[in-house]
Each structure stands twice: as C-alpha cells, then as structure tokens.
Protein backbone atom coordinates (compact mmCIF):
# COMPACT_ATOMS: atom_id res chain seq x y z
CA UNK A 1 0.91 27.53 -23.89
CA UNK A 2 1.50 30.92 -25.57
CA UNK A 3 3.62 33.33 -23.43
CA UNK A 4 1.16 35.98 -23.32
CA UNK A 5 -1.30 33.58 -21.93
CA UNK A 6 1.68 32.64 -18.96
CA UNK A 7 2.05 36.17 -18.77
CA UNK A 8 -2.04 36.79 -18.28
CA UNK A 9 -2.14 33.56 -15.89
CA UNK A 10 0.88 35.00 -14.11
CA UNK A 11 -0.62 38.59 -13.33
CA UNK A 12 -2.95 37.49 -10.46
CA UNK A 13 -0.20 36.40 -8.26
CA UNK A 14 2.43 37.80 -5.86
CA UNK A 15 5.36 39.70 -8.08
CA UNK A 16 7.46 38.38 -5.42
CA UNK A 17 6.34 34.74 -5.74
CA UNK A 18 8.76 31.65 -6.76
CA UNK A 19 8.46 29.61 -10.08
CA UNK A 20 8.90 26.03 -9.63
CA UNK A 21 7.65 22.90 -10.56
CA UNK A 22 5.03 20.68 -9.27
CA UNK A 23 7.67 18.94 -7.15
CA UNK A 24 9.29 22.40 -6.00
CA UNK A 25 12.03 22.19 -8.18
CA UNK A 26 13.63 25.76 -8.84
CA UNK A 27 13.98 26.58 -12.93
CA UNK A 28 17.86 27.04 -13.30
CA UNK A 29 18.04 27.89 -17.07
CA UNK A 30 15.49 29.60 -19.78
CA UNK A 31 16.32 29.76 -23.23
CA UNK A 32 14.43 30.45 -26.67
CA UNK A 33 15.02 27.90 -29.94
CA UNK A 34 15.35 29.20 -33.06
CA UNK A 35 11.36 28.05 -34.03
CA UNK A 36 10.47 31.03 -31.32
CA UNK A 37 9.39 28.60 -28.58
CA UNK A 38 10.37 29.17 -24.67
CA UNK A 39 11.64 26.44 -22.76
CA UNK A 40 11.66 26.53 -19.07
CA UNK A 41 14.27 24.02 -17.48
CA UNK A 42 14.94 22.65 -14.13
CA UNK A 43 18.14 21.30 -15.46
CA UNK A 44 21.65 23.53 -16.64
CA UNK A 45 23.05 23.29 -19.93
CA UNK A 46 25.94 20.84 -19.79
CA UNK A 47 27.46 21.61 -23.73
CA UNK A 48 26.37 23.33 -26.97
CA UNK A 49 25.37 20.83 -29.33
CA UNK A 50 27.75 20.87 -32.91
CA UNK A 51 24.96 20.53 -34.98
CA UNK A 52 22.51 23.35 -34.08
CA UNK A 53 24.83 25.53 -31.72
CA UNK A 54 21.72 25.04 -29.21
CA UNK A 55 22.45 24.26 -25.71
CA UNK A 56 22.42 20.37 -24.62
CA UNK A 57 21.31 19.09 -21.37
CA UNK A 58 21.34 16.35 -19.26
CA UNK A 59 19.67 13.22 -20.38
CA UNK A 60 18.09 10.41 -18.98
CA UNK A 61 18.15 8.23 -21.88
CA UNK A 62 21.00 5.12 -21.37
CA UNK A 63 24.14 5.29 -24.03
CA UNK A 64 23.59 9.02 -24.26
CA UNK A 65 25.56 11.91 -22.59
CA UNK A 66 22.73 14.95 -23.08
CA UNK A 67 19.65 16.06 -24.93
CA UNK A 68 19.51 18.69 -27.31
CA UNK A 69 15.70 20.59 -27.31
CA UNK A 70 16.44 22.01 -30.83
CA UNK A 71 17.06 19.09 -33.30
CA UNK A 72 14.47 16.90 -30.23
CA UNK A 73 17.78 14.29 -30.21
CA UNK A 74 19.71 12.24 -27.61
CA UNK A 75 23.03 12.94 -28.16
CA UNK A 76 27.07 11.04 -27.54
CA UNK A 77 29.26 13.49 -25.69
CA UNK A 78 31.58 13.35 -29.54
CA UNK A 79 28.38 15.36 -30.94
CA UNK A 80 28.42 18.12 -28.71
CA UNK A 81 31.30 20.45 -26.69
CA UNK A 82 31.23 20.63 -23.01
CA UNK A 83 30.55 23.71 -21.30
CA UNK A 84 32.93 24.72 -18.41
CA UNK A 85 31.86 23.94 -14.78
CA UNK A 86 31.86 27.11 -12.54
C-alpha cells in the first residue's frame, strides 16, 4: 500500500484513534529503508546491522539473533552491533 492511500484510508476515522494490529498489538517503532518504503513494526530495534547501517530486529528464525528489513536477511549477533537497553 502507497502511503497516500494509508493516509486517504486513514482520514475517515477518529484523529484520536489507536494504530494497532489485528491482534491489538501497539506499533513501537517506524522507520523508512533506503528503497523509500515505510515499515510499520510491532517489534523495537535490537542493533544496527554492519552491513547496511539499517536497524535489526528481533527474529523468529532458529540460529539467528535478529532480522534486518533492508538487505531481507536473518542475521548472527557477530553481523550486527547491539543497541543499548533503556
């Protein structure tokens, strides 16, 4: 979906209404990749990958330590730093 279609979808509702998913998960994190697409995650960023410099996030794949959106890989926690928990 284009964003100015989200956007168009969005303007019939409440300006005060909450996001989520279908399961009523909040969206914790939005970032933009370098190809200009949005992504909308329920998930925070857990590293910055060392390849792209895009942010990595939690996988469920087994043998990997977190998913990286850009390059669309699994990744080992050696191939990406580890952002600081606040």
């Amino acid at each position: 979906m284009k964003k100015a279609k989200l956007i168009e979808l969005l303007a019939v509702y409440d300006d005060n209404a909450e996001i989520v998913t279908q399961t009523g998960e909040s969206f914790n994190h939005i970032v933009n990749l370098t190809d200009g697409s949005i992504i909308l995650s329920t998930e925070k960023p857990i590293g910055i990958c060392n390849r792209s410099g895009g942010y990595v996030y939690p996988t469920t794949t087994k043998g990997y330590a977190g998913y990286c959106p850009e390059i669309d890989e699994d990744l080992y926690k050696m191939e990406f730093t580890e952002m600081m928990k606040v």
